[in-house]
Protein backbone atom coordinates (compact mmCIF):
# COMPACT_ATOMS: atom_id res chain seq x y z
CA UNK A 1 19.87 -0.73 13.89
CA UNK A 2 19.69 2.70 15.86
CA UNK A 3 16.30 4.41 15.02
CA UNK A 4 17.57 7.76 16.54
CA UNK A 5 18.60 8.86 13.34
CA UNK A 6 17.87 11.85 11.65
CA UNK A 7 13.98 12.85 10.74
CA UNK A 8 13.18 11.63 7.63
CA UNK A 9 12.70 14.52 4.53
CA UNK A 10 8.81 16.02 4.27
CA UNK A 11 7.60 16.79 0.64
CA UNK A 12 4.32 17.55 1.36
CA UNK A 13 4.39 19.60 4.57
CA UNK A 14 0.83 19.62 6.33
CA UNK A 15 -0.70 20.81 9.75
CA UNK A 16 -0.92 16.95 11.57
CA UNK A 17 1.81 15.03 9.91
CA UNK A 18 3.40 12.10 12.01
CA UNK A 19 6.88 13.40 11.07
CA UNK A 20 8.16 14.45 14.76
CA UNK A 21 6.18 10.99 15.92
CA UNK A 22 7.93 8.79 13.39
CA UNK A 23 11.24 7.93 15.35
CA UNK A 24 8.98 6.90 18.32
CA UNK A 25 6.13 4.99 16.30
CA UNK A 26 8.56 3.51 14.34
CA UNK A 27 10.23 1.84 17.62
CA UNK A 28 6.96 -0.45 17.93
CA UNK A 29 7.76 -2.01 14.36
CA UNK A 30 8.78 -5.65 14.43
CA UNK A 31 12.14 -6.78 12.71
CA UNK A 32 12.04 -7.79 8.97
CA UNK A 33 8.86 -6.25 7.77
CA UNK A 34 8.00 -7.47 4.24
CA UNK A 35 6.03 -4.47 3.60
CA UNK A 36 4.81 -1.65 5.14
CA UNK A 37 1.18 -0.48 4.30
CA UNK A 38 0.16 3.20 5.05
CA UNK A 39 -3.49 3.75 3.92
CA UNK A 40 -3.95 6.89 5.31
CA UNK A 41 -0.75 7.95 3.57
CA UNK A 42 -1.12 11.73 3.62
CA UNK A 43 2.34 12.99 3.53
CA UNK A 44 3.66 9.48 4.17
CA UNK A 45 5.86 10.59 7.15
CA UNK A 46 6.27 6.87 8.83
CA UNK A 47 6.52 5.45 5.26
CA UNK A 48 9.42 8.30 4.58
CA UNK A 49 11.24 7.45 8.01
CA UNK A 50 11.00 3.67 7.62
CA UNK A 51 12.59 3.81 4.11
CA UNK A 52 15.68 6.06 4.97
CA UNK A 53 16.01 3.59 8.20
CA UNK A 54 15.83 0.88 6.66
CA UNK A 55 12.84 -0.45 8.78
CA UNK A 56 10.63 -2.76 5.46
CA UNK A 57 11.74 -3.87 2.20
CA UNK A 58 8.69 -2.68 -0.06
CA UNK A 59 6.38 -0.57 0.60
CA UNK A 60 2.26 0.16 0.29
CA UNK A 61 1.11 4.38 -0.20
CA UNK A 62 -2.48 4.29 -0.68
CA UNK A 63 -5.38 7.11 -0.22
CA UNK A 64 -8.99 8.03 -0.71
CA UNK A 65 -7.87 11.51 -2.24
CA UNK A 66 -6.91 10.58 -5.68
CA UNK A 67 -5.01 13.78 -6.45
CA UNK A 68 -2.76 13.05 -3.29
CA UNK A 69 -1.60 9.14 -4.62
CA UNK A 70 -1.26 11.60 -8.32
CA UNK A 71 1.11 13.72 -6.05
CA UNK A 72 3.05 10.69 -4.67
CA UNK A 73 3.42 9.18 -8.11
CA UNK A 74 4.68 12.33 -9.55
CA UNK A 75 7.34 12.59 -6.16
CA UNK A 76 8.30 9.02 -7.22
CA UNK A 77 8.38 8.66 -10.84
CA UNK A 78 8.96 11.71 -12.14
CA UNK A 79 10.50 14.30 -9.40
CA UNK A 80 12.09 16.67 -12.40
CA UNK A 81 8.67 17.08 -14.01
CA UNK A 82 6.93 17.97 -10.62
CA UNK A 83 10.23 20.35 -9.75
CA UNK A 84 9.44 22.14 -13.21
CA UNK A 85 5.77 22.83 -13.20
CA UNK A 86 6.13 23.91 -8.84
CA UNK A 87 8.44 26.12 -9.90
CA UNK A 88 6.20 28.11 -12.54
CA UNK A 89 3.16 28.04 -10.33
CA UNK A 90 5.48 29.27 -7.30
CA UNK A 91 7.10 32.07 -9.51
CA UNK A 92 3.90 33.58 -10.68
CA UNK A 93 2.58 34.42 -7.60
CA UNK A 94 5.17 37.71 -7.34
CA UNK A 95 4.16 38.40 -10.88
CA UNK A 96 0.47 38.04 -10.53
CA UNK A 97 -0.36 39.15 -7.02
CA UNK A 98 -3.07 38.08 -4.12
CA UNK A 99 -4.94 36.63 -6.46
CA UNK A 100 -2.77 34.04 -7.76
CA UNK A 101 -3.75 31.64 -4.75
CA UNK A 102 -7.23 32.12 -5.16
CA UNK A 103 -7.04 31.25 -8.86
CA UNK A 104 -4.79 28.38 -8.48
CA UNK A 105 -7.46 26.79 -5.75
CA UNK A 106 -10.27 26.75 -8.27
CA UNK A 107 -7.96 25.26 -10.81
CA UNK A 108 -7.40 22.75 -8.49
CA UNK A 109 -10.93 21.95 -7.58
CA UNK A 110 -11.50 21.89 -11.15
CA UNK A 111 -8.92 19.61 -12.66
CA UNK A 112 -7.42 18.37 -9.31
CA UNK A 113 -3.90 18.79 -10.69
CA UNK A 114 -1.39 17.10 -8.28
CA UNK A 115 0.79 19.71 -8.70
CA UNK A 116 -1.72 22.99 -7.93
CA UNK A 117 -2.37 20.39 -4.91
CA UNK A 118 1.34 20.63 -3.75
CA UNK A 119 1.77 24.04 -4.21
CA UNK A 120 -2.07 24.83 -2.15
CA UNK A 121 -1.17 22.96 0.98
CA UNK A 122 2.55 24.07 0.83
CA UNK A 123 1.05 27.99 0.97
CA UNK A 124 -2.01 28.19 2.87
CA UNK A 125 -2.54 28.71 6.39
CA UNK A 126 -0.41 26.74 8.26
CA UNK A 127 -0.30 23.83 6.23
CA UNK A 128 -3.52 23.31 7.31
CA UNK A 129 -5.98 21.82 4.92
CA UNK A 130 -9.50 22.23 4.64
CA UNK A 131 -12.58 21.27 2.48
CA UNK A 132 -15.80 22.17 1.94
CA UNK A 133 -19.09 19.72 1.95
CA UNK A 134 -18.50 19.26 -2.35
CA UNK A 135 -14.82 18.40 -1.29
CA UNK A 136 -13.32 21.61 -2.96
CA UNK A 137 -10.15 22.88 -1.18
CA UNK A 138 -11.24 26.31 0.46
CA UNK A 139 -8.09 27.20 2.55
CA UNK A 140 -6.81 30.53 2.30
CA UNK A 141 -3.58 31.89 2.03
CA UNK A 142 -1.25 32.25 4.27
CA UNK A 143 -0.37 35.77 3.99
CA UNK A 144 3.19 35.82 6.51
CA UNK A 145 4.62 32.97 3.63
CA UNK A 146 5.16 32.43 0.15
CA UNK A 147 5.19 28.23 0.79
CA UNK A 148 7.95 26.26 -0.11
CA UNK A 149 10.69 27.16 -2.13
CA UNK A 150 11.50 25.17 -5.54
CA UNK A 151 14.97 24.25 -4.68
CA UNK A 152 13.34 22.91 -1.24
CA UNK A 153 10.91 20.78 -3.46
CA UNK A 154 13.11 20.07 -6.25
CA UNK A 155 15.81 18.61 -3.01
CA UNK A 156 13.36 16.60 -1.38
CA UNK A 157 11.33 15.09 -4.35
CA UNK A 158 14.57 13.54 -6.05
CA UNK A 159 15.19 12.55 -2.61
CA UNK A 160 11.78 10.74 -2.38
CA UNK A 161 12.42 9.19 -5.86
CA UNK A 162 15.79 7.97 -5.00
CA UNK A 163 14.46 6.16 -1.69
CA UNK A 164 10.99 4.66 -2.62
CA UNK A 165 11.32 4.26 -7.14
CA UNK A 166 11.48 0.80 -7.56
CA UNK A 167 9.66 -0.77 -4.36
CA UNK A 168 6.60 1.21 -3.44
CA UNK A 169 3.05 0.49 -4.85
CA UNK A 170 0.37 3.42 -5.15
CA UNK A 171 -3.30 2.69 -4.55
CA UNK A 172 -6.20 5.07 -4.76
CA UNK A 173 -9.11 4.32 -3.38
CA UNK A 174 -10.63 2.77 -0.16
CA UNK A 175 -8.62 1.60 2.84
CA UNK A 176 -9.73 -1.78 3.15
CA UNK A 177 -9.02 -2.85 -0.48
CA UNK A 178 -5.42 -1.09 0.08
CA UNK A 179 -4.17 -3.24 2.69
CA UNK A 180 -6.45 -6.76 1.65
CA UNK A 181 -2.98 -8.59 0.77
CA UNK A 182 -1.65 -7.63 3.71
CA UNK A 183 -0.01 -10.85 5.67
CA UNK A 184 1.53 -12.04 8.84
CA UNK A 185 4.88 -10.71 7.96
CA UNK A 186 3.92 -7.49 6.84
CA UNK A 187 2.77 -3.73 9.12
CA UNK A 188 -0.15 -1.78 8.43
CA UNK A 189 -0.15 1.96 9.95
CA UNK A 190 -2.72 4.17 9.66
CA UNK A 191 -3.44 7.35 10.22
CA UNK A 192 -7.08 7.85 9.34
CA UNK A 193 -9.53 11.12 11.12
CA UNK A 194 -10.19 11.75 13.86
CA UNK A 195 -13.80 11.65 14.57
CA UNK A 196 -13.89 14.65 16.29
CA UNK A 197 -12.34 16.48 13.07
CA UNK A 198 -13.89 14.36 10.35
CA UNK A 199 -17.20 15.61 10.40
CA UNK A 200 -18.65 19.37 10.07
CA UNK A 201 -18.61 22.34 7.76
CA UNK A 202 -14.90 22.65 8.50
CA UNK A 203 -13.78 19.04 7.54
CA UNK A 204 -10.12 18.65 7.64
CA UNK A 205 -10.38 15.44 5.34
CA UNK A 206 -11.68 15.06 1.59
CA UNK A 207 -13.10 11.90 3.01
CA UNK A 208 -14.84 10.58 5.79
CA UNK A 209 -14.51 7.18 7.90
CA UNK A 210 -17.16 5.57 9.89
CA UNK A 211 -16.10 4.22 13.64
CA UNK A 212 -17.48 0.94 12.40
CA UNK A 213 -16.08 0.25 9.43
CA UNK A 214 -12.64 1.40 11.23
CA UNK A 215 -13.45 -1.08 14.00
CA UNK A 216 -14.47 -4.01 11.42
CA UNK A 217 -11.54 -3.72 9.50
CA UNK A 218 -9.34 -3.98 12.70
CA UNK A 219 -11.40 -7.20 13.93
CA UNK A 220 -10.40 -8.54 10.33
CA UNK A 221 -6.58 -7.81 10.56
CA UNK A 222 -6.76 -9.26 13.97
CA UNK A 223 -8.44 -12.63 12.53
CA UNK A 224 -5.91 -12.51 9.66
CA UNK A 225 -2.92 -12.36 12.35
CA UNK A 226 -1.85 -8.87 10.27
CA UNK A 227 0.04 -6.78 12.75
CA UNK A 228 -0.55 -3.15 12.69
CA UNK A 229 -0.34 0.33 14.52
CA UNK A 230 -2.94 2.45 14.31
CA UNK A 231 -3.45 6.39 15.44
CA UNK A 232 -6.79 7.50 16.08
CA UNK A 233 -7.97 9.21 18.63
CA UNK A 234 -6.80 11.71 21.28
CA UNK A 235 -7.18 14.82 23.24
CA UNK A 236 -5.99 18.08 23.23
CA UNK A 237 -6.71 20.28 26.88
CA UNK A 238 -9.46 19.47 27.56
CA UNK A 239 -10.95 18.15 24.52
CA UNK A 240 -11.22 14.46 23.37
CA UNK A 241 -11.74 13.33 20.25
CA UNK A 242 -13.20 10.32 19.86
CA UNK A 243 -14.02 7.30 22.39
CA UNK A 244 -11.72 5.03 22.69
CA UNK A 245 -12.07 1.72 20.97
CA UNK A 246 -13.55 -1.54 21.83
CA UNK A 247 -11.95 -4.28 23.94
CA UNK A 248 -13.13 -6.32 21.48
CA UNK A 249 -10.11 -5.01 18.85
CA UNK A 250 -7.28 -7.20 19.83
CA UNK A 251 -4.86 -4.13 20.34
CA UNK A 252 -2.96 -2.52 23.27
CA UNK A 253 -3.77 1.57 24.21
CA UNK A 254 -0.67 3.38 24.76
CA UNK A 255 -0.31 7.06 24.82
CA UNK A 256 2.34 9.35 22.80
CA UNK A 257 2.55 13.10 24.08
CA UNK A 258 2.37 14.89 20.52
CA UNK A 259 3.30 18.40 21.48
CA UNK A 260 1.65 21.75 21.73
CA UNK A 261 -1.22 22.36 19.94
CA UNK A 262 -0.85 24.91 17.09
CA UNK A 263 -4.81 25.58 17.69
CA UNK A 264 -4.61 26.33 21.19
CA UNK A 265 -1.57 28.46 20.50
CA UNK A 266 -3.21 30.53 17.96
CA UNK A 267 -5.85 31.38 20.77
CA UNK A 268 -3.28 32.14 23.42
CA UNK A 269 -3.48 29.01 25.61
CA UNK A 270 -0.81 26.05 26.39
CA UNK A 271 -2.60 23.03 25.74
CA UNK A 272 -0.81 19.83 24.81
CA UNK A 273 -1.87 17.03 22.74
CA UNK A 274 -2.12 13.63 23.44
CA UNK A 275 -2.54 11.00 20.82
CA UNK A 276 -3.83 7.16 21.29
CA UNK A 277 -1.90 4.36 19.55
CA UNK A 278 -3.79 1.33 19.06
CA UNK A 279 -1.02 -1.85 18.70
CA UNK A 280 -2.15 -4.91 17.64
CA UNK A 281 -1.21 -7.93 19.98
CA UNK A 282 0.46 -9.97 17.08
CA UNK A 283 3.06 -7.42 18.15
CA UNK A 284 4.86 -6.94 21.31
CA UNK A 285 3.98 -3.71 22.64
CA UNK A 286 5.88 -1.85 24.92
CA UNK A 287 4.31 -0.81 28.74
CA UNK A 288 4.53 2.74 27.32
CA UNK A 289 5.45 5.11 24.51
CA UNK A 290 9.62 5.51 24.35
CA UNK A 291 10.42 8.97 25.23
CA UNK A 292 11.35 11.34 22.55
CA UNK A 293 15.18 11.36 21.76
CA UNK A 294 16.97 14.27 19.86
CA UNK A 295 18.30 12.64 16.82
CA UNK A 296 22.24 12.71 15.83
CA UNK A 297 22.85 13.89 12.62
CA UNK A 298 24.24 11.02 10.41
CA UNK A 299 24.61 12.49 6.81
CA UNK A 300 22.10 13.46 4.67
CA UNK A 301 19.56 12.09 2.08
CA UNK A 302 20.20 15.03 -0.08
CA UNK A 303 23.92 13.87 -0.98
């Protein structure tokens, strides 16, 4: 099967997703994956592109953040509902003003609604999410963008239900209890911080990872013969995050060019990041990353 099809769809459209990295991560998978865990699902991009390619059978969307598995649930199970209620909260915001952000972000950090979730990371700054030490969402608006449009969301959330309803599994909660039934014919991604980012008044994350529970967990999948791919750290410039892992993790380092950085754009400078992947030895790694290929369009998932 040709994986230089088009980009899967993005429902929840965040500053870091994997979604220009998925055709090229997803080249690494093994044929005839059972199922495919993401633990560190975020906006699910290498679930999303796996699905529409037809790259695993079932699949695993877990996270620590509970209202982001609420989101995915909603995306799955009941797209109309979430198209409904975006569509108020989007509306309002010409009716009420600039403070209509503001308001919906302490709703959110008080009831940590799903859907005040969607519509917060879909119109602040860049997509770029950010939480404070009590884990409240304190990104502001972006002021240049009103966030996604309902027919956008209403398009790509019935897509989402149409692709995953009926063979994906939610799970809230810790990574290591996500993928513990993970087997031999199954792939676990993940996606978790970086350390460099994790950490801070300025987390990115609603929830932290140690190196060495990361690095235990990896010794276990090795043990259990459980192949996976994981991303973790890089650099950007100058800047690394992160050292790199252990030779004792049973996993081959390869390198994947990610881009420009929207950071060192912002600040006037041309800095490109590179990311590590980490791939276990249970699979057979190539000598180095596939270069990017422009995808061909091939009809759409919105038909």
């Amino acid at each position: 099967m040709s994986r230089s099809r088009p980009l899967s769809i993005q429902p929840i459209p965040y500053q870091g997703s994997k979604r220009s990295l998925a055709p090229r991560i997803s080249a690494i998978f093994p044929e005839g994956v059972r199922t495919l865990y993401e633990p560190f699902a975020g906006s699910g991009a290498i679930t999303l592109f796996a699905a529409t390619h037809g790259l695993a059978d079932e699949f695993v969307i877990g996270d620590a953040f509970d209202p982001l598995v609420d989101l995915w649930s909603l995306l799955i199970n009941e797209p109309s509902e979430l198209t409904d209620r975006y569509s108020e909260i989007w509306h309002a915001q010409f009716e009420q003003g600039p403070s209509h952000f503001n308001d919906i972000r302490a709703q959110f950090n008080e009831s940590k609604d799903p859907v005040f979730l969607l519509y917060l990371v879909a119109r602040c700054v860049k997509n770029a999410v950010r939480f404070n030490r009590h884990g409240h969402f304190t990104q502001s608006a972006d002021k240049r963008r009103t966030g996604m449009k309902p027919d956008r969301v209403k398009r790509t959330s019935h897509a989402v239900s149409r692709l995953l309803k009926g063979r994906t599994r939610l799970f809230k909660g810790d990574f290591t209890n996500c993928i513990v039934d993970a087997r031999d014919a199954d792939l676990v991604y993940m996606d978790p911080p970086y350390q460099g980012t994790t950490y801070g008044p300025d987390k990115r994350y609603a929830e932290q990872l140690s190196r060495e529970k990361l690095i235990a967990t990896l010794h276990d999948l090795d043990s259990r013969r459980v192949p996976y791919i994981l991303s973790y750290d890089g650099q950007t410039g100058e800047k690394t995050y992160g050292e790199p892992l252990p030779a004792s993790v049973d996993a081959e380092k390869l390198s994947i060019e990610a881009g420009r950085s929207s950071q060192a754009t912002l600040q006037g400078r041309d800095d490109v990041t590179v990311e590590s992947l980490y791939v276990s030895r249970t699979l057979a790694a190539p000598a180095e990353m596939p270069p990017q290929k422009i995808p061909q369009k091939q009809g759409s998932l919105f038909a």
